[in-house]
N, C-alpha and C. Protein backbone atom coordinates (compact mmCIF):
# COMPACT_ATOMS: atom_id res chain seq x y z
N UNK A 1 180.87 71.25 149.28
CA UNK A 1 180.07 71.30 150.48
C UNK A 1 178.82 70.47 150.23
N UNK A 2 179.02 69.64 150.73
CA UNK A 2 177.70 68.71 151.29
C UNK A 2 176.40 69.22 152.00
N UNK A 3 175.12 68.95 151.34
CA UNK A 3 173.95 70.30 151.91
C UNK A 3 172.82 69.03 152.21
N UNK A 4 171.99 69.07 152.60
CA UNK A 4 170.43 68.13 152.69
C UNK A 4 169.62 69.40 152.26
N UNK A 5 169.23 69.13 151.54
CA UNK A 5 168.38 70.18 150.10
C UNK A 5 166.69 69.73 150.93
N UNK A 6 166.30 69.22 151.71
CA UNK A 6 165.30 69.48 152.46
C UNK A 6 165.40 68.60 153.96
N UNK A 7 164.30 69.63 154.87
CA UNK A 7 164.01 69.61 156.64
C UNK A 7 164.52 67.99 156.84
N UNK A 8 165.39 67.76 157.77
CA UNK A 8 165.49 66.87 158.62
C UNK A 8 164.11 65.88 158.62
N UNK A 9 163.19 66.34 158.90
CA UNK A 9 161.83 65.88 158.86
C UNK A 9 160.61 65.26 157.87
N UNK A 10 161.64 65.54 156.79
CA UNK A 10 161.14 64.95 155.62
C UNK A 10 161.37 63.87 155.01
N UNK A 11 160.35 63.33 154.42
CA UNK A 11 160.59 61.25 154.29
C UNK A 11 161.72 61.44 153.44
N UNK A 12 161.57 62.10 152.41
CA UNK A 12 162.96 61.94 151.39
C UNK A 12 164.15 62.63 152.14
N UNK A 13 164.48 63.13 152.97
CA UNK A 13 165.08 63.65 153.64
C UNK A 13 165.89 62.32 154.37
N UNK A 14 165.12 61.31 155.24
CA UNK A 14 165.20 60.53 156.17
C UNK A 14 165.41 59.28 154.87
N UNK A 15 165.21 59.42 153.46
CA UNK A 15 165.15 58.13 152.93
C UNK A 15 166.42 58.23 152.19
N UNK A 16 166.97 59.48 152.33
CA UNK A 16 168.52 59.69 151.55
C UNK A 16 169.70 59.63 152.72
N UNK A 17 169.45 60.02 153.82
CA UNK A 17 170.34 59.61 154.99
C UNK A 17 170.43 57.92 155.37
N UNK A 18 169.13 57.81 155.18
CA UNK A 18 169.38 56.11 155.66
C UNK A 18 170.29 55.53 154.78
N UNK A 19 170.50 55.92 153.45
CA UNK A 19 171.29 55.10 152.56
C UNK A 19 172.13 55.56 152.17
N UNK A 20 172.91 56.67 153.69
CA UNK A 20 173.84 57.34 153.32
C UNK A 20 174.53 58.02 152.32
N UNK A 21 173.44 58.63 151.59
CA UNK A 21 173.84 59.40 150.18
C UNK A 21 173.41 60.90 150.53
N UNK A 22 173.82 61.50 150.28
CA UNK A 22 173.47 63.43 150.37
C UNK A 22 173.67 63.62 148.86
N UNK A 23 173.06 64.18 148.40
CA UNK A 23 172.70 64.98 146.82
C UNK A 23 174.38 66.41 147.52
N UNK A 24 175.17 66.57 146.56
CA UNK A 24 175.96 67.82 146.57
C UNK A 24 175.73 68.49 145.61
N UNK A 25 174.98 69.55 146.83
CA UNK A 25 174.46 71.31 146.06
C UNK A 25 175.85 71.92 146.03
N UNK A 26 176.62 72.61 145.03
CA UNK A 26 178.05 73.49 145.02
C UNK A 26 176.95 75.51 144.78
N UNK A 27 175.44 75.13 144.86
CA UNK A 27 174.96 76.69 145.56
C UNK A 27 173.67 76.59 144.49
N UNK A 28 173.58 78.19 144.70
CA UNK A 28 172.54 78.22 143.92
C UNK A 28 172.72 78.72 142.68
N UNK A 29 172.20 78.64 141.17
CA UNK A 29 172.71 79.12 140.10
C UNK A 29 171.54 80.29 140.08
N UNK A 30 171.05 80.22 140.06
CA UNK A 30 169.66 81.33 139.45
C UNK A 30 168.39 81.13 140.04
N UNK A 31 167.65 82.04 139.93
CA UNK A 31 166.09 82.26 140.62
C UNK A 31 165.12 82.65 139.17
N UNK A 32 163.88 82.10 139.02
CA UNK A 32 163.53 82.38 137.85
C UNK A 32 162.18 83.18 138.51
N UNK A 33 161.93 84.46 138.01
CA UNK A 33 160.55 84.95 138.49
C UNK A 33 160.06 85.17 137.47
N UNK A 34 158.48 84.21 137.73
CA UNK A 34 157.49 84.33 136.02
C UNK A 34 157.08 85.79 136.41
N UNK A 35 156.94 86.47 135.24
CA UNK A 35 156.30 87.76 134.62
C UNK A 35 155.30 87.88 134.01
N UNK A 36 154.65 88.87 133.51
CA UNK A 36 153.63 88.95 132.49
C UNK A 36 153.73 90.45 131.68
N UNK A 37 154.64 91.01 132.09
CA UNK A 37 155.42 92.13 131.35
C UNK A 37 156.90 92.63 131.27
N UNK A 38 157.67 91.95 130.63
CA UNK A 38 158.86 91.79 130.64
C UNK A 38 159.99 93.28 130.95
N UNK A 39 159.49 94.29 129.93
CA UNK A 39 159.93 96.01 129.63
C UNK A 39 159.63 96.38 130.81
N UNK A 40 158.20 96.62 131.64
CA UNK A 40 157.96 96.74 132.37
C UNK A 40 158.41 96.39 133.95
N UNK A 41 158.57 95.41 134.08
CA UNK A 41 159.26 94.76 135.38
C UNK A 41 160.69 94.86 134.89
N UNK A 42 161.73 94.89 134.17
CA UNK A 42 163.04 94.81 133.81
C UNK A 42 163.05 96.39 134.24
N UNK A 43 162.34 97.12 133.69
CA UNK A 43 162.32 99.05 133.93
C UNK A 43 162.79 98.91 135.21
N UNK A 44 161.67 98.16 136.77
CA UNK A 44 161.83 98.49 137.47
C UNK A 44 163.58 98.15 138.27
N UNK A 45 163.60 97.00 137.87
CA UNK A 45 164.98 96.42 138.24
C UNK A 45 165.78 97.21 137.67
N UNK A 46 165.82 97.78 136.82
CA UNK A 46 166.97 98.58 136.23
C UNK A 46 167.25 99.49 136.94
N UNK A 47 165.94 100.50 136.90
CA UNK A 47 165.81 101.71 137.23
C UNK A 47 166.27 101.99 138.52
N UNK A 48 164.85 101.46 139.29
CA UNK A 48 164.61 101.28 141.13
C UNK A 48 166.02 100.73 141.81
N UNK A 49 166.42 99.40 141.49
CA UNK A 49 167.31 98.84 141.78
C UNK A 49 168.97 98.70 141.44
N UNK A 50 168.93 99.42 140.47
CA UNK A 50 170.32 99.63 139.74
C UNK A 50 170.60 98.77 139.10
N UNK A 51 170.35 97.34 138.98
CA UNK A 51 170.64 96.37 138.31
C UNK A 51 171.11 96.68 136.92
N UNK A 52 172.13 95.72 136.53
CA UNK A 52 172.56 95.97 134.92
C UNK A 52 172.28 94.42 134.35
N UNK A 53 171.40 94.53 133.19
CA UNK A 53 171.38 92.98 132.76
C UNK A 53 172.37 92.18 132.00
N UNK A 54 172.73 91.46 132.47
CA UNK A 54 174.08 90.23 131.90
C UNK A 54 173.64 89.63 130.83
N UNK A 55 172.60 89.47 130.35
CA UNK A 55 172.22 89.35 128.97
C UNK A 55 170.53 89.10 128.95
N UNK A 56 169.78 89.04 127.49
CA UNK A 56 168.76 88.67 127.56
C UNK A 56 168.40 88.13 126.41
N UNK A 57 167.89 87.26 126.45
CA UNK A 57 167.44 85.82 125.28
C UNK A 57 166.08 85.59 125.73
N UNK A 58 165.75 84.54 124.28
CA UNK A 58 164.76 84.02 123.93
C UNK A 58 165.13 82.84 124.49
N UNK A 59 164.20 81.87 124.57
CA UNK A 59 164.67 80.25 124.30
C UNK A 59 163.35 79.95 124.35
N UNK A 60 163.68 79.46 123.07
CA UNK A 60 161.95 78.77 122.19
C UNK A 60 161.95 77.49 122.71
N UNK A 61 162.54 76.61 123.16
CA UNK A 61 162.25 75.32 123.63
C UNK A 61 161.74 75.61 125.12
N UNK A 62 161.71 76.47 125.69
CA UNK A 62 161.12 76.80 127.13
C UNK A 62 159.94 78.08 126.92
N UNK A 63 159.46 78.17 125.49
CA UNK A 63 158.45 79.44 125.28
C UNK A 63 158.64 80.74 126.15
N UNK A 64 160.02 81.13 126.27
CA UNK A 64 159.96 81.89 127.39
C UNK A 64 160.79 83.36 126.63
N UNK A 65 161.21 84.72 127.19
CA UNK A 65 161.63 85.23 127.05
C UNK A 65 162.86 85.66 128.35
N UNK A 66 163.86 85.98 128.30
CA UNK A 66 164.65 86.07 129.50
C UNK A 66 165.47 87.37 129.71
N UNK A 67 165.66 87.83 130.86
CA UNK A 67 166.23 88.63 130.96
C UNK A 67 166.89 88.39 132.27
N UNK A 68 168.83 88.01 132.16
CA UNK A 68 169.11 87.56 133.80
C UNK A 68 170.02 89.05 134.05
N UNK A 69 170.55 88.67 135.79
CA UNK A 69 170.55 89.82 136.30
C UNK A 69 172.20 88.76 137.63
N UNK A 70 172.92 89.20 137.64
CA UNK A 70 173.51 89.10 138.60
C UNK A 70 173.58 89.90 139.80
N UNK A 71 173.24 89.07 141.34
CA UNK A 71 173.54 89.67 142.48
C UNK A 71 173.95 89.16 143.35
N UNK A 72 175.21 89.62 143.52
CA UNK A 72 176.31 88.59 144.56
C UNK A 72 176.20 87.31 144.61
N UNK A 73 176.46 87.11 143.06
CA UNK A 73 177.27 85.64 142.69
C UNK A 73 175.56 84.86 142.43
N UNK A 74 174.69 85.13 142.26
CA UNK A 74 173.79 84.73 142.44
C UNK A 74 172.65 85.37 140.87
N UNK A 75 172.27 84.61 140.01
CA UNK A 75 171.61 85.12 139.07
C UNK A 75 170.12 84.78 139.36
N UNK A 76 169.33 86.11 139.27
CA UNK A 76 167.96 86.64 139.26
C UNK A 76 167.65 86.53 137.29
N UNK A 77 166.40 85.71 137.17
CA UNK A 77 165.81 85.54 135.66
C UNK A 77 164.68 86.24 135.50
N UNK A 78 164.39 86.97 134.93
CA UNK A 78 162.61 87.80 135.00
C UNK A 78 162.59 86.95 133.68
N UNK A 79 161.25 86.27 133.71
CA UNK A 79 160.85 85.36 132.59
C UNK A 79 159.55 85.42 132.27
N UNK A 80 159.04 85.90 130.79
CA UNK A 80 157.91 86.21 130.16
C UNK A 80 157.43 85.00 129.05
N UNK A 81 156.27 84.28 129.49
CA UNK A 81 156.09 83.74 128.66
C UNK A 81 155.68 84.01 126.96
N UNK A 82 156.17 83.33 125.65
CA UNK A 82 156.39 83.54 124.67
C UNK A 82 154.79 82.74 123.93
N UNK A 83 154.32 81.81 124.98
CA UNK A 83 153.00 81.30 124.65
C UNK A 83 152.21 80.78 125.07
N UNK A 84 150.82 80.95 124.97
CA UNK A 84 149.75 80.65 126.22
C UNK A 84 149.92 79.88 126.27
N UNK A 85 150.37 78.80 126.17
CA UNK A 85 150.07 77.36 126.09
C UNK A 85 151.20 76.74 127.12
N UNK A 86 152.01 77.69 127.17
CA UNK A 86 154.09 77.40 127.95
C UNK A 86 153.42 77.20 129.69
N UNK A 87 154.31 76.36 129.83
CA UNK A 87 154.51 76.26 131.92
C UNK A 87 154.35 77.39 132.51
N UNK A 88 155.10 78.43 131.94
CA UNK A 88 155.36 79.48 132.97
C UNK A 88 154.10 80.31 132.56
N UNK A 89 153.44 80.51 131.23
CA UNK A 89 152.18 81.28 131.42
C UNK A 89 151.14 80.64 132.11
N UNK A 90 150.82 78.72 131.98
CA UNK A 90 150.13 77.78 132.78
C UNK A 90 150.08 78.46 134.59
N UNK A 91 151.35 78.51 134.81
CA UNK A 91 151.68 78.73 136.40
C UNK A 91 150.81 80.57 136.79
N UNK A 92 151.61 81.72 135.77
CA UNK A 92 150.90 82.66 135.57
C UNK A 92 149.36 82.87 135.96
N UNK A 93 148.75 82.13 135.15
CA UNK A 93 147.15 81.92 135.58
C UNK A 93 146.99 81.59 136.69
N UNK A 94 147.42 80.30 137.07
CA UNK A 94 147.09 79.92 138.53
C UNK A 94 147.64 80.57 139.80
N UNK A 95 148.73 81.20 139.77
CA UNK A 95 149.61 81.78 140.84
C UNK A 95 149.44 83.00 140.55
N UNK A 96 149.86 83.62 139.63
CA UNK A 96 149.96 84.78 139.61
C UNK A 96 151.82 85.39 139.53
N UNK A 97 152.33 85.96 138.65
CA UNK A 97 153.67 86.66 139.21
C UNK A 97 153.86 85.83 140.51
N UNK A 98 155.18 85.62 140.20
CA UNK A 98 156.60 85.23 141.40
C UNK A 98 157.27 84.12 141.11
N UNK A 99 157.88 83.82 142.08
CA UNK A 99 158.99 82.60 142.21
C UNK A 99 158.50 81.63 141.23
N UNK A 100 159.03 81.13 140.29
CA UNK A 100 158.96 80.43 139.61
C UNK A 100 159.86 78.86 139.70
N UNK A 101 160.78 79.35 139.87
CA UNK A 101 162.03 78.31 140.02
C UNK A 101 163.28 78.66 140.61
N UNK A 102 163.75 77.50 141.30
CA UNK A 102 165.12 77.92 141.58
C UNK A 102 166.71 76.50 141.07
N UNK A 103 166.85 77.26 140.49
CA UNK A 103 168.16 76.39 140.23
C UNK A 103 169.38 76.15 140.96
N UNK A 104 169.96 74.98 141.17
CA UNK A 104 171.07 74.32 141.80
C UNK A 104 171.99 74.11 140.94
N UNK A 105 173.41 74.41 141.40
CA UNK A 105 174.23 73.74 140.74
C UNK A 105 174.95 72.57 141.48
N UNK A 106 175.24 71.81 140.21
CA UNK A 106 175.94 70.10 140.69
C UNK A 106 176.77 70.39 139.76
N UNK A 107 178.07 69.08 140.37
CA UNK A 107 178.69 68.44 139.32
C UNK A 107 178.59 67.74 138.04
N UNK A 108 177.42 67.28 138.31
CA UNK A 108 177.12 66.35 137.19
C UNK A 108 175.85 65.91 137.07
N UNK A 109 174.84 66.46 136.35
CA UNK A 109 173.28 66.52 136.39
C UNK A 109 173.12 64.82 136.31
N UNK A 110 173.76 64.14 135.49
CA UNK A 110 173.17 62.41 135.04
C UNK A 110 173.57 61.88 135.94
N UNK A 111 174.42 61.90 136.81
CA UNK A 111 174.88 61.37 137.86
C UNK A 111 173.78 61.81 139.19
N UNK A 112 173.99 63.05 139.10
CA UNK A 112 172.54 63.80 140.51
C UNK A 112 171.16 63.23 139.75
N UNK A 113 170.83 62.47 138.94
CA UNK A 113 169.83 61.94 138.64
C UNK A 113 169.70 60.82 138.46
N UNK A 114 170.51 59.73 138.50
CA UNK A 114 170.82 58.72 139.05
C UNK A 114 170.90 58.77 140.23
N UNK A 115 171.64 59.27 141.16
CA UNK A 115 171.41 58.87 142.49
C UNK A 115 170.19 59.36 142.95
N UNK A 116 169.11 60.57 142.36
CA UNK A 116 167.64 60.72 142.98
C UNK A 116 167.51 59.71 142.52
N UNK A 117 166.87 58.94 141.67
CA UNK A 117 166.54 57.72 141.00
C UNK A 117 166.77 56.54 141.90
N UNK A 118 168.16 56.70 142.32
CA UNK A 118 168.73 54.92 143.67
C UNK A 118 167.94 55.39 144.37
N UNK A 119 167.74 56.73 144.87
CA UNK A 119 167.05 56.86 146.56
C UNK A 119 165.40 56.83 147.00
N UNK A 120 164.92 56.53 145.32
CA UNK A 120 163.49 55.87 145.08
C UNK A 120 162.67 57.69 144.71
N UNK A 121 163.64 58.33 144.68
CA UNK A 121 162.84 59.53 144.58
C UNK A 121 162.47 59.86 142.96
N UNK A 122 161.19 59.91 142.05
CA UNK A 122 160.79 59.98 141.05
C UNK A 122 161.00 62.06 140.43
N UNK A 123 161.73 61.88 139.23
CA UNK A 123 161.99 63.21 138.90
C UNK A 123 161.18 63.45 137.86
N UNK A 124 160.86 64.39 137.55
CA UNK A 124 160.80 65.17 136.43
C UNK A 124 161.08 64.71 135.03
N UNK A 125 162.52 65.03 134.78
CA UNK A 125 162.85 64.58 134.24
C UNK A 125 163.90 63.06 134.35
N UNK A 126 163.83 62.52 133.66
CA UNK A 126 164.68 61.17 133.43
C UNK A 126 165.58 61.21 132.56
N UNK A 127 166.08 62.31 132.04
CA UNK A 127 167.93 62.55 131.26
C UNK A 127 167.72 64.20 130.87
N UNK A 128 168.86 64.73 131.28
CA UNK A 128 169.63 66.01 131.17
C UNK A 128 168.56 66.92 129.80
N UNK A 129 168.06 68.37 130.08
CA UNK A 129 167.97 68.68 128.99
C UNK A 129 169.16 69.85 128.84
N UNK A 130 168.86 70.26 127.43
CA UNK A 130 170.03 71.12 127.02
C UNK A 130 169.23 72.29 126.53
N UNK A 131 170.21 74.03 126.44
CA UNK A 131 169.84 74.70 126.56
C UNK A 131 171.23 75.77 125.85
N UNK A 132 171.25 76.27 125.32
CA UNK A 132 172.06 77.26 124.76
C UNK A 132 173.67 76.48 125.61
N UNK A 133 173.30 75.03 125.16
CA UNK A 133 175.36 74.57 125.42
C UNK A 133 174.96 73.96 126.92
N UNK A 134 173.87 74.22 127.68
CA UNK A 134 173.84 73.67 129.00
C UNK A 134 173.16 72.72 129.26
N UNK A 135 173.39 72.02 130.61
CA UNK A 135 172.54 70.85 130.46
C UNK A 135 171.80 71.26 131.76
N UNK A 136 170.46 71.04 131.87
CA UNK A 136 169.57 70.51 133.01
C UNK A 136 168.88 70.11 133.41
N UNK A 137 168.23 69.84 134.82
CA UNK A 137 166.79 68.88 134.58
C UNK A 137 165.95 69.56 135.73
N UNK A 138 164.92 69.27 135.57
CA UNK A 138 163.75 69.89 136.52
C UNK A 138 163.42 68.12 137.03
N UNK A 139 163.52 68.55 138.28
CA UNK A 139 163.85 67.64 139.76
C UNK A 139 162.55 67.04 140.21
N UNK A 140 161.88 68.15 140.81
CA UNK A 140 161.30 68.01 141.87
C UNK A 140 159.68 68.80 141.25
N UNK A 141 158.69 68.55 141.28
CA UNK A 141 157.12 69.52 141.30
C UNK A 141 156.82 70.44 142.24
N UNK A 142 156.39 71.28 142.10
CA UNK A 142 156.21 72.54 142.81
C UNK A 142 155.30 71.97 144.01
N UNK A 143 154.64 71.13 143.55
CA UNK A 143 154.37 70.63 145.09
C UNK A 143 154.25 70.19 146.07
N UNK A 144 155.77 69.59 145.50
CA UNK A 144 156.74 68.83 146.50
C UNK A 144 157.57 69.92 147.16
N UNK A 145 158.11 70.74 146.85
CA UNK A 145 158.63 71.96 147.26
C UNK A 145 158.52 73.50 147.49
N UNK A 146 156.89 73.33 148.58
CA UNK A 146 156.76 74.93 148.61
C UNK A 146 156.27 75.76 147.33
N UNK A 147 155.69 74.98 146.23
CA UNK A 147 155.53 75.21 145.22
C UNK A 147 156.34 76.09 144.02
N UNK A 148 157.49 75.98 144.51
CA UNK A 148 158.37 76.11 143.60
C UNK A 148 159.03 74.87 142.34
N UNK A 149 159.21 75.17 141.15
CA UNK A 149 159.62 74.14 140.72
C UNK A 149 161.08 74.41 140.70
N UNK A 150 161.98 72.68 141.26
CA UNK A 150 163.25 72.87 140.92
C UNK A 150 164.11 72.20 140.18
N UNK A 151 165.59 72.91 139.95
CA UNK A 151 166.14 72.53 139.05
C UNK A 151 167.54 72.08 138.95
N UNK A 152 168.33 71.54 138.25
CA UNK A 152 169.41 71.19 138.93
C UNK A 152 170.30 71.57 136.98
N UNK A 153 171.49 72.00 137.43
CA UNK A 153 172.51 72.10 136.41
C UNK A 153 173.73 71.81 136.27
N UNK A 154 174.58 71.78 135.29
CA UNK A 154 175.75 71.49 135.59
C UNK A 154 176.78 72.26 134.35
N UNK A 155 177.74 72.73 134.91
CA UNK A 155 178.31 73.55 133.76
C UNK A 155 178.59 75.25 134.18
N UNK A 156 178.55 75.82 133.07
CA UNK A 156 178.67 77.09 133.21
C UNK A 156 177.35 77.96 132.29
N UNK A 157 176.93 79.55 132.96
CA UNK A 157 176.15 79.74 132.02
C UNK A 157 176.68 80.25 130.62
N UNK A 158 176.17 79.75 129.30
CA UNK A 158 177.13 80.54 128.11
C UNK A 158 175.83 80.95 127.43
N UNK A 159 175.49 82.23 127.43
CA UNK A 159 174.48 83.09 126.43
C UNK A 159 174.93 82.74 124.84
């Protein structure tokens, strides 16, 4: 399924139609919400919400701590930063708790980054990172998008 990942009304919107290319979203992979107490907010999801967690990791290359959550096909991340110095505690300070990120899945991240790249749109990143076997890239700046930062993947998740 073929999606336009932003408003009709938007230049990159209007600058990826003109050159007849659409980015293919196959959905959403995950939602990342920064934290600042991991036990604490996981309690409530557990508890309040019934949730059961599908696993929970570290990943030191993102200073983060993780705990994901499946809900109807759809994975929820409660994410604690591991060091003052990390993005997600950076964002913490300034925002405060919430939406952190949302991830997309593609076919093929080097390819969905090449064609942002033809359509003059500047990313994030400029080649795939990797992650416990996965590959992805952060797209877009939070304030290009509602201030969310996003992300794009490809693959499956493997803890």
């Amino acid at each position: 399924m073929s999606m336009h990942w932003l408003p009709k009304n938007n230049k990159c919107h209007r600058r990826c139609c003109k050159r007849g290319r659409k980015m293919e979203l196959l959905g959403i992979d995950h939602i990342c919400i920064a934290i600042r107490n991991l036990n604490e907010t996981r309690r409530k999801y557990e508890e309040d919400l019934g949730l059961k967690p599908f696993v929970v990791y570290e990943a030191p290359e993102e200073k983060i701590k993780v705990v994901r959550y499946y809900v109807g096909g759809v994975a929820i991340e409660l994410i604690e930063p591991t060091d003052e110095d990390s993005e997600v505690a950076k964002f913490l300070r300034k925002k405060g708790e919430g939406v952190y990120l949302i991830s997309y899945r593609v076919n093929d991240v080097e390819k969905a980054l090449e064609e942002l790249r033809q359509k003059g749109i500047k990313t994030i990143d400029q080649k795939p990172r990797f992650l416990m076997g996965n590959r992805y890239a952060f797209i877009h700046h939070p304030k290009e998008l509602g201030g969310v930062l996003t992300e794009i993947l490809d693959g499956e998740f493997k803890p």
